[in-house]
C-alpha atoms as a PDB file:
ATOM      1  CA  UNK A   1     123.469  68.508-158.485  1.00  0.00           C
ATOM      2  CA  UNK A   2     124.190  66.471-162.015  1.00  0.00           C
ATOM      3  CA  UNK A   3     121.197  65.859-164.139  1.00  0.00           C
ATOM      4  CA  UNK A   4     121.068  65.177-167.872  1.00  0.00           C
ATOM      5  CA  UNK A   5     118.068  66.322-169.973  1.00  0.00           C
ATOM      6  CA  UNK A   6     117.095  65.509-173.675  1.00  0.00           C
ATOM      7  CA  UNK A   7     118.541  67.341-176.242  1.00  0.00           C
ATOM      8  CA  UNK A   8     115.345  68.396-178.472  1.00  0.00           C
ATOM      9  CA  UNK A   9     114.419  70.780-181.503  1.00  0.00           C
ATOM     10  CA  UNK A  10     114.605  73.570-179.156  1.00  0.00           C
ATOM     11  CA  UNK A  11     117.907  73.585-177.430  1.00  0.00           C
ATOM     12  CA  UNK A  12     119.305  71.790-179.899  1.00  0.00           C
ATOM     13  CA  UNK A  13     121.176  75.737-180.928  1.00  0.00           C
ATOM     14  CA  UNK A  14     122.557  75.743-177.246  1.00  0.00           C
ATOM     15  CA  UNK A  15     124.003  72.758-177.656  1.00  0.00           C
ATOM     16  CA  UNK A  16     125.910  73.530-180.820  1.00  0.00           C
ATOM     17  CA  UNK A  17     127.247  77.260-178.900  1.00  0.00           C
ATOM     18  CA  UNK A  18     128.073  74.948-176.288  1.00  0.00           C
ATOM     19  CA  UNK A  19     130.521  72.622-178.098  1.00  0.00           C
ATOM     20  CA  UNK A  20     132.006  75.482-179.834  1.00  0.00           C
ATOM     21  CA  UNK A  21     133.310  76.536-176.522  1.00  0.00           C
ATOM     22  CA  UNK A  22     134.359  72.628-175.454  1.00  0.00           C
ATOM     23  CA  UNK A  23     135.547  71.205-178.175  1.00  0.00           C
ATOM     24  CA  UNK A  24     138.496  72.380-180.863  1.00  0.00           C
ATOM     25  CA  UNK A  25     136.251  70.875-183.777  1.00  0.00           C
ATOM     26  CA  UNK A  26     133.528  72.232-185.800  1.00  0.00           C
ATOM     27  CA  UNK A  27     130.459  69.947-186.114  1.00  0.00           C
ATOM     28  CA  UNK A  28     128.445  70.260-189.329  1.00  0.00           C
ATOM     29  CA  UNK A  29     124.633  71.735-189.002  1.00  0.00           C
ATOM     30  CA  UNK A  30     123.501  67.801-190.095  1.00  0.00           C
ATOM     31  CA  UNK A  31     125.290  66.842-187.165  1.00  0.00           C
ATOM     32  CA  UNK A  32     123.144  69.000-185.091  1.00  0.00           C
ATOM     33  CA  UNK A  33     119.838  68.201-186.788  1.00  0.00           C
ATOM     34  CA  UNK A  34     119.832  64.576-186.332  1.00  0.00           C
ATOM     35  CA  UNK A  35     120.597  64.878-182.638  1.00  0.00           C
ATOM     36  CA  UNK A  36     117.289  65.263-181.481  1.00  0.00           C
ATOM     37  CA  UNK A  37     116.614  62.335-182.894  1.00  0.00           C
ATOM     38  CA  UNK A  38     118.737  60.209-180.944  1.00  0.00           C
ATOM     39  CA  UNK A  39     116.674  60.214-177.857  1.00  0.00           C
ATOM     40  CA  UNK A  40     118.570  59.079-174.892  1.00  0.00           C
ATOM     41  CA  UNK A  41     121.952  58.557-176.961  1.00  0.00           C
ATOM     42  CA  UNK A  42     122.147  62.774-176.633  1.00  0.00           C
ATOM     43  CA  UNK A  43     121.558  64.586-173.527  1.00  0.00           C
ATOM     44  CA  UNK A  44     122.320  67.651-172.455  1.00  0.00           C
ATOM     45  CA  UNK A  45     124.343  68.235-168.750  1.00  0.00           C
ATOM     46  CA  UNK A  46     122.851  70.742-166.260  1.00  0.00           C
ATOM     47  CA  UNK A  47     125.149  71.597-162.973  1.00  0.00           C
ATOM     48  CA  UNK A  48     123.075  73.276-160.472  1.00  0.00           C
ATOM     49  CA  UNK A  49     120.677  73.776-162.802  1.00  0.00           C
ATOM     50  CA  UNK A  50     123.422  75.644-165.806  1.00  0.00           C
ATOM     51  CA  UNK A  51     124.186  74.054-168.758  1.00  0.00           C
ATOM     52  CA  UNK A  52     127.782  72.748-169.068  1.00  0.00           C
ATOM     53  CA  UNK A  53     127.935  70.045-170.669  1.00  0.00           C
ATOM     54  CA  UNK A  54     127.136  67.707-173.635  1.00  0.00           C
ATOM     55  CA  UNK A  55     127.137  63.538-174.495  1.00  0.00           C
ATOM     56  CA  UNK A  56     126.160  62.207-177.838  1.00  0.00           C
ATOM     57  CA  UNK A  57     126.551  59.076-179.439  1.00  0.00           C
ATOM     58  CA  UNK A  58     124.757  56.705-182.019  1.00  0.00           C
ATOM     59  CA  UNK A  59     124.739  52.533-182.396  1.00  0.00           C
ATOM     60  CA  UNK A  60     126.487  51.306-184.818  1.00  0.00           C
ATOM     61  CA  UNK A  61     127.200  47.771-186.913  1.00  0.00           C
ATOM     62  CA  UNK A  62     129.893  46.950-187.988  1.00  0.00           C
ATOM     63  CA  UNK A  63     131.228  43.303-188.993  1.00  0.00           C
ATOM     64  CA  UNK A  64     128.089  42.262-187.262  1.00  0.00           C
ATOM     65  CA  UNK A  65     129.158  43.979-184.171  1.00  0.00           C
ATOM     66  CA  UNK A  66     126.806  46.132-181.862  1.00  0.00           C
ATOM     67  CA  UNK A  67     128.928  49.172-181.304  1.00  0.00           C
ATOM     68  CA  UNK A  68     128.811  52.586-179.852  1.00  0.00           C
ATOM     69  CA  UNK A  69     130.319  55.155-180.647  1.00  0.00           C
ATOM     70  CA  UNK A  70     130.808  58.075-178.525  1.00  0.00           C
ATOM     71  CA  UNK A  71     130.633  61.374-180.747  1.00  0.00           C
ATOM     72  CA  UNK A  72     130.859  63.754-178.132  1.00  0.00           C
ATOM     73  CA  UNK A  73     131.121  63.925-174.328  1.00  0.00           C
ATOM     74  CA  UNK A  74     132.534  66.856-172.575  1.00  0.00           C
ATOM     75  CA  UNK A  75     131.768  69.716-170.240  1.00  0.00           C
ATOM     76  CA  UNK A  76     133.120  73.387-169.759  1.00  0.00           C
ATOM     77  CA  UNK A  77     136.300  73.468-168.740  1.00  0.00           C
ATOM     78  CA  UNK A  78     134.971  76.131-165.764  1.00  0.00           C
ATOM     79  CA  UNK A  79     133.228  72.844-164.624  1.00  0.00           C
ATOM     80  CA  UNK A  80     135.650  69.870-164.896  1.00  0.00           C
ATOM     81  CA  UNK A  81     136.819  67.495-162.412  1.00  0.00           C
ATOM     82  CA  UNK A  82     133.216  67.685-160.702  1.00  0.00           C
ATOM     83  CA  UNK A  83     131.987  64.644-161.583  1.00  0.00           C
ATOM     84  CA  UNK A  84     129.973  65.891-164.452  1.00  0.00           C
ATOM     85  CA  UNK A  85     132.225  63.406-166.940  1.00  0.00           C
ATOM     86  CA  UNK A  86     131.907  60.314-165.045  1.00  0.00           C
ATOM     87  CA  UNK A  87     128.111  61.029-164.778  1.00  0.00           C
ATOM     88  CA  UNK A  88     127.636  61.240-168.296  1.00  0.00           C
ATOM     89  CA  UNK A  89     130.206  58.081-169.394  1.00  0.00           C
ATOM     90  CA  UNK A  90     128.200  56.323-166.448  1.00  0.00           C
ATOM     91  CA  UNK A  91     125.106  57.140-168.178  1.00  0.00           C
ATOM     92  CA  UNK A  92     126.419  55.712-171.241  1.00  0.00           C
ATOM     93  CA  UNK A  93     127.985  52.451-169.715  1.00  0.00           C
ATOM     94  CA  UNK A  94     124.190  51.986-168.251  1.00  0.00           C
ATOM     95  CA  UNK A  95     122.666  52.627-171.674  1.00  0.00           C
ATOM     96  CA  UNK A  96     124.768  50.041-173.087  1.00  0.00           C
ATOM     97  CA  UNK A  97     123.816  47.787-170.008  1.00  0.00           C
ATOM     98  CA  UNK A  98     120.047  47.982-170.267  1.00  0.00           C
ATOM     99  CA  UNK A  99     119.696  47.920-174.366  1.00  0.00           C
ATOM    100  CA  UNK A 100     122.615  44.435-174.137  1.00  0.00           C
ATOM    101  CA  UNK A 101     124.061  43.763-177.219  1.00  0.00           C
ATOM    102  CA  UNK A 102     126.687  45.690-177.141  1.00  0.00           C
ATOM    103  CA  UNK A 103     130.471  44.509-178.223  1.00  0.00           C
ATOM    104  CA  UNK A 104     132.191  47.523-177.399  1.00  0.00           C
ATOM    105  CA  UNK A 105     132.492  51.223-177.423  1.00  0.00           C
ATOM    106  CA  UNK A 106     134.981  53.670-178.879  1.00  0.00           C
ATOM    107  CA  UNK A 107     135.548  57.622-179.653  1.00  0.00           C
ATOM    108  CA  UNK A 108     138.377  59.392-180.709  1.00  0.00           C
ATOM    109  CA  UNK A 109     140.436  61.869-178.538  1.00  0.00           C
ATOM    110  CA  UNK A 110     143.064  64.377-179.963  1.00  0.00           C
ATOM    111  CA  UNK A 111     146.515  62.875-179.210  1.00  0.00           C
ATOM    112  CA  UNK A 112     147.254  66.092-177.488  1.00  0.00           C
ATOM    113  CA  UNK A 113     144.284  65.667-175.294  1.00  0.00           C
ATOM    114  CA  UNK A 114     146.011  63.976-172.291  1.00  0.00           C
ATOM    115  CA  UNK A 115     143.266  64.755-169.631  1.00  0.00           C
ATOM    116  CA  UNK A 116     140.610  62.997-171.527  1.00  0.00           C
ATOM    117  CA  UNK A 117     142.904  60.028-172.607  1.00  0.00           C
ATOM    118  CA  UNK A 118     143.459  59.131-168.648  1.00  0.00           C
ATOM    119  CA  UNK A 119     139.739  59.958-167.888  1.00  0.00           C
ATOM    120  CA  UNK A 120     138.660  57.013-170.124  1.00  0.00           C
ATOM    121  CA  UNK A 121     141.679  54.759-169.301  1.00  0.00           C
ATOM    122  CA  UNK A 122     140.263  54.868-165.564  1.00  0.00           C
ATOM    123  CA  UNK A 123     136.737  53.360-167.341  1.00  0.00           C
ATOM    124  CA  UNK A 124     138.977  50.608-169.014  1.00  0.00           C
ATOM    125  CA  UNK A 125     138.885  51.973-172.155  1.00  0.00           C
ATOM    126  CA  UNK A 126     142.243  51.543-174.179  1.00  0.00           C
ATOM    127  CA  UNK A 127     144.379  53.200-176.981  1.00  0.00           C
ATOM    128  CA  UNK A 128     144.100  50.999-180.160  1.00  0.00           C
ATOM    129  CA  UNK A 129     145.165  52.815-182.982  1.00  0.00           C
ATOM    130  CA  UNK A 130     146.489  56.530-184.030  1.00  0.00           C
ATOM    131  CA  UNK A 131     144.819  58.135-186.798  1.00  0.00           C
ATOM    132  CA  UNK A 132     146.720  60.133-188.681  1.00  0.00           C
ATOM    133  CA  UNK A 133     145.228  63.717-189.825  1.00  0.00           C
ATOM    134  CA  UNK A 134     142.186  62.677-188.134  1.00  0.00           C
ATOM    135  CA  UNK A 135     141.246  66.333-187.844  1.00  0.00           C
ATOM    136  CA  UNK A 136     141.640  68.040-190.237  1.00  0.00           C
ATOM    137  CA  UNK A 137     141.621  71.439-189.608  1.00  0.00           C
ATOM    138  CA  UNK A 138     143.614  71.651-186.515  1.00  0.00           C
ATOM    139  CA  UNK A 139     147.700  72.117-186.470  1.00  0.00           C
ATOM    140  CA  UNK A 140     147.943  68.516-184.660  1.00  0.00           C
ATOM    141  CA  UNK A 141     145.694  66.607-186.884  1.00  0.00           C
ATOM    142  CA  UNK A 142     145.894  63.117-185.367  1.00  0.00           C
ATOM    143  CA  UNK A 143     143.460  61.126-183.119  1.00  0.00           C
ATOM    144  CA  UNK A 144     143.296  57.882-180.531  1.00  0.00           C
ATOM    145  CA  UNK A 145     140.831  55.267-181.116  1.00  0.00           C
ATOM    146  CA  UNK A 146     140.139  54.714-177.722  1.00  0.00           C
ATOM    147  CA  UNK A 147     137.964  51.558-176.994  1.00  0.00           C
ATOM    148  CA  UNK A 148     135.972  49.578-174.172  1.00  0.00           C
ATOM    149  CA  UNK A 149     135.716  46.043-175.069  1.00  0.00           C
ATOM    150  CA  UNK A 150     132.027  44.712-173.826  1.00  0.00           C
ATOM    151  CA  UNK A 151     131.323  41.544-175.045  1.00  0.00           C
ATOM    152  CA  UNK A 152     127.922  42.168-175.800  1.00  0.00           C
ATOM    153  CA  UNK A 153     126.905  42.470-172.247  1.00  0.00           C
END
């Protein structure tokens, strides 16, 4: 069983050891801090009642757009291809549903990252732009902007 629970001033230090293991970035302890804070825009992913996975994201303007942006959403790699990704984008797509508004969403995927690239092109979310030396501090520094075009529906 999939369920998402709120991140929150005390797991918020799980969540960080978490997406050291799931992600090849280092987040900075600000990130972490404002998390709780973002209510239902950050959950946390249980399978069978384990922690495994993470989605956080904030709302954005920009040019007068409503936009999301998806920070993070992954899950252990012990515990991919279970569904636990689609539930979490779903429960994304449906916070974007209820709150309206909403002209598009976008993250940025490693270029390397090949498996996440086709998991969001199957939610109709397309390649836009490479950023070069997006990451920094990795030996393949660039990035996708990957984005879903709403229309503020």
């Amino acid at each position: 069983m999939i369920e998402l629970r709120s991140i929150t001033n005390e797991n918020v230090k799980s969540v960080q050891r978490l997406d050291q293991i799931i992600f090849p970035v280092t987040y900075n302890k600000s990130y972490y801090k404002d998390l709780p804070n973002l209510e239902k825009f950050a959950k946390l992913a249980f399978y069978n009642g384990a922690m495994v996975g993470t989605v956080c994201c904030r709302r954005e303007v920009i040019d007068l757009q409503k936009r999301l942006y998806i920070m993070t959403l992954g899950c252990l790699p012990t515990h991919r291809r279970l569904g636990i990704g689609t539930f979490m984008l779903n429960h994304v797509l449906q916070l974007c549903k209820d709150e309206g508004g909403f002209e598009k969403i976008y993250l940025h995927v490693h270029t390397e990252n090949e498996e996440a690239i086709e998991f969001y092109r199957k939610f109709g979310f397309n390649v836009t732009e490479r950023k070069i030396n997006y990451y920094r501090r990795l030996s393949q520094p660039d990035a996708f902007l990957l984005e879903k075009v709403l229309n503020g529906n």
